[in-house]
Structures are given as C-alpha cells and as structure tokens.
N, C-alpha and C. Protein backbone atom coordinates (compact mmCIF):
# COMPACT_ATOMS: atom_id res chain seq x y z
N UNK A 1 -22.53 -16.61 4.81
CA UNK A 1 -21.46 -15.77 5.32
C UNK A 1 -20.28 -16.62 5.80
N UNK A 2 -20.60 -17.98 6.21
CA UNK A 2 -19.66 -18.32 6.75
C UNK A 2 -18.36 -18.94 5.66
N UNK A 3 -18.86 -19.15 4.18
CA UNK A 3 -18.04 -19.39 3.47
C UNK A 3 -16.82 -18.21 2.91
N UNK A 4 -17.51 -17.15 3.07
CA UNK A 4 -16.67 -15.93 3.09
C UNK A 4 -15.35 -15.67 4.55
N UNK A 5 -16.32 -16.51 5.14
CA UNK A 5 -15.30 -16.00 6.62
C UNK A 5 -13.94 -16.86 6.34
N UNK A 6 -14.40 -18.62 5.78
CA UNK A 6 -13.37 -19.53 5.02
C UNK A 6 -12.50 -18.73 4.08
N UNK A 7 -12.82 -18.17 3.22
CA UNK A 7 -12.42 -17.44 2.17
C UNK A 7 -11.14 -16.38 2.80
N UNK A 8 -11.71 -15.75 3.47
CA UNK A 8 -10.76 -14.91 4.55
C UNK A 8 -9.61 -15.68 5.31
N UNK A 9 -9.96 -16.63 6.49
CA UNK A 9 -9.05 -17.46 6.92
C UNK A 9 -8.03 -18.18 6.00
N UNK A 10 -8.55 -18.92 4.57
CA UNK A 10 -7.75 -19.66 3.68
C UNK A 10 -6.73 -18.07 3.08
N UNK A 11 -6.90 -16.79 2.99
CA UNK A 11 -6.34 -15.94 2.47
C UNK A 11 -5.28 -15.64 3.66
N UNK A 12 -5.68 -15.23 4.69
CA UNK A 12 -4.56 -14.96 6.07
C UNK A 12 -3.43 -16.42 6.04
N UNK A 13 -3.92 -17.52 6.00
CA UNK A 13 -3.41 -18.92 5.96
C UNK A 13 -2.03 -18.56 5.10
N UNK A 14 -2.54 -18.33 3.37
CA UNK A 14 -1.48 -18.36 2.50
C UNK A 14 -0.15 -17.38 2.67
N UNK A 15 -1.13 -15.91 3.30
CA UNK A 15 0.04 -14.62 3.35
C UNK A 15 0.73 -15.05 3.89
N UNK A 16 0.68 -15.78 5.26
CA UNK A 16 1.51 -15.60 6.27
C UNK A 16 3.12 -16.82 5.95
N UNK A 17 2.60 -17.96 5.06
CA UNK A 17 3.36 -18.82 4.03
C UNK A 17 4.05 -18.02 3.49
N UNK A 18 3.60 -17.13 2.57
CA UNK A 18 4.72 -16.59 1.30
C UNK A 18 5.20 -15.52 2.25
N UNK A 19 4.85 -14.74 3.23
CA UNK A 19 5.78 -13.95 4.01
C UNK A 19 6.88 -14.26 4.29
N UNK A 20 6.76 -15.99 4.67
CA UNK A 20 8.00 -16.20 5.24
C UNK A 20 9.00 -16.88 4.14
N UNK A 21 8.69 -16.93 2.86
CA UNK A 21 9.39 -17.35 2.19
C UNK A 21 10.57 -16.20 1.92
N UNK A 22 11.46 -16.78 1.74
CA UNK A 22 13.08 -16.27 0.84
C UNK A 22 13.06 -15.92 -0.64
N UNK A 23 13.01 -14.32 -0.93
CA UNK A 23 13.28 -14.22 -2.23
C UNK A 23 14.77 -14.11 -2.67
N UNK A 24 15.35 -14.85 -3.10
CA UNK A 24 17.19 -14.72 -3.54
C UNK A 24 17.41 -13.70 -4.34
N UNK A 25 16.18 -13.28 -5.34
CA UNK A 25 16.47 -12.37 -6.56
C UNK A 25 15.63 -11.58 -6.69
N UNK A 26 15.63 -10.64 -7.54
CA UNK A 26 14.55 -9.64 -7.88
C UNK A 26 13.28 -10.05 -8.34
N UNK A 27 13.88 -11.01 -9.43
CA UNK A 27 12.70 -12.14 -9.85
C UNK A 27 11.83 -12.38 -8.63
N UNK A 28 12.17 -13.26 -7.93
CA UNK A 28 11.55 -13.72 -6.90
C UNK A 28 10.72 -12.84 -6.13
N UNK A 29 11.46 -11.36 -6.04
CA UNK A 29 10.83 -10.89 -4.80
C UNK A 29 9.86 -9.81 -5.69
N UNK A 30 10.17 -9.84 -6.81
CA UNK A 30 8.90 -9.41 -7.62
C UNK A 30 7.70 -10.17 -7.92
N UNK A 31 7.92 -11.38 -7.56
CA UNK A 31 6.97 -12.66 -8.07
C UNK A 31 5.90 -12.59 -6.45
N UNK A 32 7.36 -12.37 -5.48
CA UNK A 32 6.52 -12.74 -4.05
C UNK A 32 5.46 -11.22 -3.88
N UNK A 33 6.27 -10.04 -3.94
CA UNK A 33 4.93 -8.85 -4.32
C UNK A 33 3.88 -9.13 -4.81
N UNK A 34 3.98 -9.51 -6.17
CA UNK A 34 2.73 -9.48 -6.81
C UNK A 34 1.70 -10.60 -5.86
N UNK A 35 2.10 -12.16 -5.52
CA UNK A 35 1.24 -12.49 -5.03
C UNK A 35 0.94 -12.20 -4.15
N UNK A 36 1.26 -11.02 -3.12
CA UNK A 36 0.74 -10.89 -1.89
C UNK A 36 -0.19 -9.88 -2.25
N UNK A 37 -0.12 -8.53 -3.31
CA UNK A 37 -0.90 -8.12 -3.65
C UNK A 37 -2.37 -8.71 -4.29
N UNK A 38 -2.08 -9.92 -5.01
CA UNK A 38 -2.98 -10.45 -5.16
C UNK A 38 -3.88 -11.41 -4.15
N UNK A 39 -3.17 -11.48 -3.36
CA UNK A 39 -4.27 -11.86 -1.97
C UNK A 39 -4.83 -10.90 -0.96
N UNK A 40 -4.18 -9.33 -1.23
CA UNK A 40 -4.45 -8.48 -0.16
C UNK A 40 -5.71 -7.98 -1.18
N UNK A 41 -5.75 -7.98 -2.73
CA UNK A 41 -7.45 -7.60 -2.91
C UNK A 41 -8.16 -8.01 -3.12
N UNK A 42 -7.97 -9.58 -3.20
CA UNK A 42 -8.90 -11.05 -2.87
C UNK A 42 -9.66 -10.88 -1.35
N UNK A 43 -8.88 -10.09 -0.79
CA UNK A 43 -9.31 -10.59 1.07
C UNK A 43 -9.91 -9.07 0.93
N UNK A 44 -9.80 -7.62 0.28
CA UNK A 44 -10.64 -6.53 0.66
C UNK A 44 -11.54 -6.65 -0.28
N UNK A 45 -11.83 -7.52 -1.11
CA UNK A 45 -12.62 -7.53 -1.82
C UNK A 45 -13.98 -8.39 -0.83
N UNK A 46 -13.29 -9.55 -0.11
CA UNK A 46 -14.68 -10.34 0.80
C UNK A 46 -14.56 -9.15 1.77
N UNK A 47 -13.88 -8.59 2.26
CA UNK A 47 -14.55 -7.18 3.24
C UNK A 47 -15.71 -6.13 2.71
N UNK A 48 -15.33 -5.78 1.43
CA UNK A 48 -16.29 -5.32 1.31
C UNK A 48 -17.60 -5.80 0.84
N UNK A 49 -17.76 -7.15 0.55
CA UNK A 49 -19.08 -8.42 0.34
C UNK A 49 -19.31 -8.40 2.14
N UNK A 50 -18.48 -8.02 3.32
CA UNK A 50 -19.19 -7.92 4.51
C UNK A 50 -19.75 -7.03 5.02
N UNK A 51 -19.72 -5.95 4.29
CA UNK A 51 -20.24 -4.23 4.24
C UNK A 51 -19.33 -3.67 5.35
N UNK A 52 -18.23 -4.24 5.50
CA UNK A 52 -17.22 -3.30 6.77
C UNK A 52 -16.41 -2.18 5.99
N UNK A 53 -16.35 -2.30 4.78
CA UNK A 53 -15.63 -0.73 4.34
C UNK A 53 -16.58 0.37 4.73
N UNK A 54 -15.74 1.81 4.34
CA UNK A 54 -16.32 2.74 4.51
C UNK A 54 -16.09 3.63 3.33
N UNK A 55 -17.06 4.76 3.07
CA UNK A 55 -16.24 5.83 1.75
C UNK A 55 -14.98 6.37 1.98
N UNK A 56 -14.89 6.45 2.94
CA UNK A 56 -13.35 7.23 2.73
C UNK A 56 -12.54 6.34 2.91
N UNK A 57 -12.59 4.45 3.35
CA UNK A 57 -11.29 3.86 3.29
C UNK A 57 -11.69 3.43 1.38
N UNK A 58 -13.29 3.84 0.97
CA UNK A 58 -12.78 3.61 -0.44
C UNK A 58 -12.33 4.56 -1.64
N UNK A 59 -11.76 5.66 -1.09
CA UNK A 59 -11.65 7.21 -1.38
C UNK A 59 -9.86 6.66 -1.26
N UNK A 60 -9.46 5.80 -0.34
CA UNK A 60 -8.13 5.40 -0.22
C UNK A 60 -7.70 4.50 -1.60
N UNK A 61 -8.57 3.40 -1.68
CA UNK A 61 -8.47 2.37 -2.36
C UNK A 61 -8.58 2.86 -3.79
N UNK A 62 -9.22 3.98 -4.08
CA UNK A 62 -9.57 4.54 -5.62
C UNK A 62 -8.14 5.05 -5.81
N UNK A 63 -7.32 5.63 -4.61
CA UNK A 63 -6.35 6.60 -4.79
C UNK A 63 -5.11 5.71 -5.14
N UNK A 64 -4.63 4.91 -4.04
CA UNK A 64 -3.97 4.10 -4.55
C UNK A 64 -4.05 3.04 -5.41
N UNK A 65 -4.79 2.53 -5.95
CA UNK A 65 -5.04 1.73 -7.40
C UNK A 65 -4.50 2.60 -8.34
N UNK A 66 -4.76 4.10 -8.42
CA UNK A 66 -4.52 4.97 -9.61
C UNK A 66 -3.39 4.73 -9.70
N UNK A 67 -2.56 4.39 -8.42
CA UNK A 67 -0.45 3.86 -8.88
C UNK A 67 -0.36 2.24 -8.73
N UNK A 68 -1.50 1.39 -9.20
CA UNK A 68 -1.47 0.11 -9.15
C UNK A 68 -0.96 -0.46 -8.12
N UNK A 69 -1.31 -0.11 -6.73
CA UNK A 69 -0.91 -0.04 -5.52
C UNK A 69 -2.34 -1.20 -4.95
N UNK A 70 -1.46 -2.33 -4.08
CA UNK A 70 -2.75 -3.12 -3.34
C UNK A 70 -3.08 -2.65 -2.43
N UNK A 71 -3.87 -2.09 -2.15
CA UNK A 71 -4.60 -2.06 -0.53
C UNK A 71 -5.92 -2.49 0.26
N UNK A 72 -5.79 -2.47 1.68
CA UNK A 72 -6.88 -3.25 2.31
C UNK A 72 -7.05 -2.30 3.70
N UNK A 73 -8.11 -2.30 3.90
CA UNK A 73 -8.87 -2.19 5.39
C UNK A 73 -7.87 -2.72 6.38
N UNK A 74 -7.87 -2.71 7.33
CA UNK A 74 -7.56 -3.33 8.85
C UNK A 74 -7.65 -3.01 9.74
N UNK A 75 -7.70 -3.92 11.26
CA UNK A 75 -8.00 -2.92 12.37
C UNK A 75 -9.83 -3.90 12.62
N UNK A 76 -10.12 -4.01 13.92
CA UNK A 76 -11.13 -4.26 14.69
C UNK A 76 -12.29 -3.01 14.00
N UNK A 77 -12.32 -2.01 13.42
CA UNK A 77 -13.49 -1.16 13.42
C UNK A 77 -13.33 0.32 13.99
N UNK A 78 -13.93 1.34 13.15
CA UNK A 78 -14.14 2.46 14.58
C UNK A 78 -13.27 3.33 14.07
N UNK A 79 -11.52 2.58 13.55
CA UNK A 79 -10.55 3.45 13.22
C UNK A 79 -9.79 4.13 11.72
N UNK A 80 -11.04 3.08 10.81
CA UNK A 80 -10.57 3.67 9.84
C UNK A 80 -8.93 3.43 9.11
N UNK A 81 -8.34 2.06 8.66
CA UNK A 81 -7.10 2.41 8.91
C UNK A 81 -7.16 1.63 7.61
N UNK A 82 -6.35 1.94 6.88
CA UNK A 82 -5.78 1.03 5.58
C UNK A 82 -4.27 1.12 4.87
N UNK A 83 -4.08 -0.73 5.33
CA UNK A 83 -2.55 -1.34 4.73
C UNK A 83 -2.44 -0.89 3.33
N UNK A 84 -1.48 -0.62 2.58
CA UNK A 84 -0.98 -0.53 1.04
C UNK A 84 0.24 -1.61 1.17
N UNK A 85 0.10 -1.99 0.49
CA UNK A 85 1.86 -2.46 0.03
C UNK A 85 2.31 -1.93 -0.92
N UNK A 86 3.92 -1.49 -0.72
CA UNK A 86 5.21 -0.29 -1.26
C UNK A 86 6.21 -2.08 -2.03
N UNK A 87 5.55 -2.54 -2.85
CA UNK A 87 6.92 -3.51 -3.71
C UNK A 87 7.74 -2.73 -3.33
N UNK A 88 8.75 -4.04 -3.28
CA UNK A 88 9.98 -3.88 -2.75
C UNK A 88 11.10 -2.69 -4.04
N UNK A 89 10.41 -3.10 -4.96
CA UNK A 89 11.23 -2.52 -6.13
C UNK A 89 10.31 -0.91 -6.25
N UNK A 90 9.79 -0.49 -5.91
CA UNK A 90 8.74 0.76 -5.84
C UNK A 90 9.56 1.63 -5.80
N UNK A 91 9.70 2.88 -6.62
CA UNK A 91 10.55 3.79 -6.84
C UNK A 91 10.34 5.31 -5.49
N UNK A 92 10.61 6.06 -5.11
CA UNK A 92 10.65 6.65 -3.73
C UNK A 92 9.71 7.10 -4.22
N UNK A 93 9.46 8.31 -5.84
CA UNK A 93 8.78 8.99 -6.25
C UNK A 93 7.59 8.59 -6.36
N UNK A 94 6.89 7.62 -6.63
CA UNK A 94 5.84 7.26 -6.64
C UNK A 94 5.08 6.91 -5.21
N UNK A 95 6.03 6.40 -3.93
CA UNK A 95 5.72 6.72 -2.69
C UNK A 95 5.49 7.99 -2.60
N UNK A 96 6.20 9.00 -2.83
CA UNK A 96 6.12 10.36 -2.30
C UNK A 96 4.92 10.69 -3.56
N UNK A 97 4.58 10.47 -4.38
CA UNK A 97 3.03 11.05 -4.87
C UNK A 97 2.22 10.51 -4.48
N UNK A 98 2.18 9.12 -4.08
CA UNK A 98 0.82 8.55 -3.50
C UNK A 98 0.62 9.32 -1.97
N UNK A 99 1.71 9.09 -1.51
CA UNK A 99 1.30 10.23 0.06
C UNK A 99 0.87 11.37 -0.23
N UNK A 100 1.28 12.17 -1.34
CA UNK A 100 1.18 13.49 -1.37
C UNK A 100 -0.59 14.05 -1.67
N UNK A 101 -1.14 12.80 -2.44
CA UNK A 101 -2.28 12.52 -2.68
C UNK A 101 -3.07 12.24 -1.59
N UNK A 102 -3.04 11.43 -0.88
CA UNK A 102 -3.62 11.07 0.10
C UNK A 102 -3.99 12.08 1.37
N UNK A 103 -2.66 13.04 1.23
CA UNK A 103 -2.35 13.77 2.57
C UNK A 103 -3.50 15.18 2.08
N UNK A 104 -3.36 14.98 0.76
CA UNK A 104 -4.24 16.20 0.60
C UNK A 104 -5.55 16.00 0.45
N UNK A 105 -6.32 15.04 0.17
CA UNK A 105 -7.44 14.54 0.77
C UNK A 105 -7.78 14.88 2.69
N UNK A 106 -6.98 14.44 3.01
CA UNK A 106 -6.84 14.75 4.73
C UNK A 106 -6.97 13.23 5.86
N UNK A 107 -5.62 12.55 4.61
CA UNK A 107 -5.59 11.43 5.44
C UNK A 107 -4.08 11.40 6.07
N UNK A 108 -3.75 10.65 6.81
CA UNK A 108 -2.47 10.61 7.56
C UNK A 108 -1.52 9.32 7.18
N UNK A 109 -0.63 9.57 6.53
CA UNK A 109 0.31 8.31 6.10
C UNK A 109 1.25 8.19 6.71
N UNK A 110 1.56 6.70 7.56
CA UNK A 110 2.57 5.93 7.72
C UNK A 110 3.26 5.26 6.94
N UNK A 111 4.91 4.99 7.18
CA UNK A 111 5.43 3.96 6.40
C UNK A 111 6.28 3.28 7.63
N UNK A 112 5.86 1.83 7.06
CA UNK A 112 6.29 0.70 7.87
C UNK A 112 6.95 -0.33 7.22
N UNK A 113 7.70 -1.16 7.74
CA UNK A 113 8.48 -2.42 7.05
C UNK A 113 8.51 -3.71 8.07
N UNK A 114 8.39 -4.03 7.28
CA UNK A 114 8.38 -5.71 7.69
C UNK A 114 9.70 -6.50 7.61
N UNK A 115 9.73 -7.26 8.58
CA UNK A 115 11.61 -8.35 8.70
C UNK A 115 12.03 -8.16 9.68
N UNK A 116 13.36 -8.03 9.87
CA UNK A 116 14.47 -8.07 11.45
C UNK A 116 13.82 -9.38 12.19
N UNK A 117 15.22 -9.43 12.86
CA UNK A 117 14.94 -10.67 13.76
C UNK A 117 13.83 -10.48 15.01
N UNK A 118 13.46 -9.47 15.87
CA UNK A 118 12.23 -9.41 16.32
C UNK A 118 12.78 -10.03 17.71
N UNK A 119 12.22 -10.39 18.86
CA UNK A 119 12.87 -9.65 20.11
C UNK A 119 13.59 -11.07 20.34
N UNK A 120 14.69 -10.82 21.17
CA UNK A 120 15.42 -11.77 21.45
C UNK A 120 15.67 -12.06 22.68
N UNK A 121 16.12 -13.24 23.70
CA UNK A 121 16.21 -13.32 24.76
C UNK A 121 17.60 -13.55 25.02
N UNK A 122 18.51 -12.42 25.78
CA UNK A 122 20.17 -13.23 25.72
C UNK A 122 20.68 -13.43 27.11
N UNK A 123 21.12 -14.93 27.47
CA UNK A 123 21.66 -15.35 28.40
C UNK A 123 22.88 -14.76 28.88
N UNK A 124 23.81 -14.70 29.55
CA UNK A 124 24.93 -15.07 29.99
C UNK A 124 26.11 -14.17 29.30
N UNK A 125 25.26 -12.88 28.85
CA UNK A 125 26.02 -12.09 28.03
C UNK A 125 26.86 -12.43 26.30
N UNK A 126 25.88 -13.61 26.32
CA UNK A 126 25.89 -13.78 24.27
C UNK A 126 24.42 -13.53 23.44
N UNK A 127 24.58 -13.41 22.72
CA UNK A 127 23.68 -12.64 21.68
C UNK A 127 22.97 -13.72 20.96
C-alpha cells in the first residue's frame, strides 16, 4: 500500500507544478488540460485500488466520462464529493448537459474556478 500512497503523493507533487505554469496560447492551455486530466484519473484510479470510492461517486464518474470529462473523489470521507474538470476551451452546452445529467440522478453541482491573486495584505493605503 505504501507504494500506492507514493504514487498519489508523486501525482499531487506534479498537479500542483503544471497548475502553476503559464499557458500563452490555446495550444498550451489545451496541452496543460489534457495533462491535468491525465493525472486526475491516474490518482482516482489508485483511490479506487484503496477501496475509498463509492457507487454513486462511481455513478458520477460513468456520467461524466460519457462527455470525456476527468473526474475524481475528494474530501476526508463521509461526504461524498467529486472534482470534474470544465477545459478551459469546454463549450457552456456541454457543461449545461453534464449538470443536467447529474442533477437528475439527484446529485448537486457546483461550479468553481481556479486563479486570481488570492488574499493580499495592503500597507499604508497601496495595493
């Protein structure tokens, strides 16, 4: 087990790298999607080799795959909660059918984004 737990850590390690990278172009930020998708079902894939999924976060994962959508588990336990990633280039419509899907199952969808500068401390009345 503990090489899986490596497996996990070396996967959190890389995301948090290409997160912070700069895409200049579409290229790029289509290149940086795909690999994060490809590490977000590298890493739910050792979740579920730890038996922490459940049927209905894999009732999620069946749903969104059907729109070639990555998703993963998260969360300590108990709550049931699962990340997707929306590419940046993802058309609204295909957001609004994957929710529409989901919601009618009888799950509850958020949408969230990632970036902004994030909290700041200002002296002396400058920014």
């Amino acid at each position: 087990m503990a090489s899986v737990f490596n497996a996990v850590d070396s996967i959190s390690a890389e995301l948090a790298t290409i997160i912070q990278l700069e895409a200049p172009d579409e290229i790029s930020v289509t290149e940086k999607d795909a690999k994060i998708e490809e590490l977000m079902e590298m890493n739910q894939g050792l979740l579920q080799c730890m038996g922490v999924s459940h049927a209905s976060i894999e009732t999620i994962l069946r749903t969104t795959l059907k729109y070639k959508l990555a998703s993963k588990l998260t969360g300590a336990g108990g709550g049931g909660c699962v990340l997707t990633l929306l590419p940046t280039l993802l058309s609204a419509t295909v957001v609004d059918k994957v929710t529409a899907e989901l919601e009618s199952c009888g799950f509850h969808c958020l949408t969230a984004a990632i970036g902004g500068q994030g909290v700041q401390v200002c002296f002396g009345g400058s920014s």
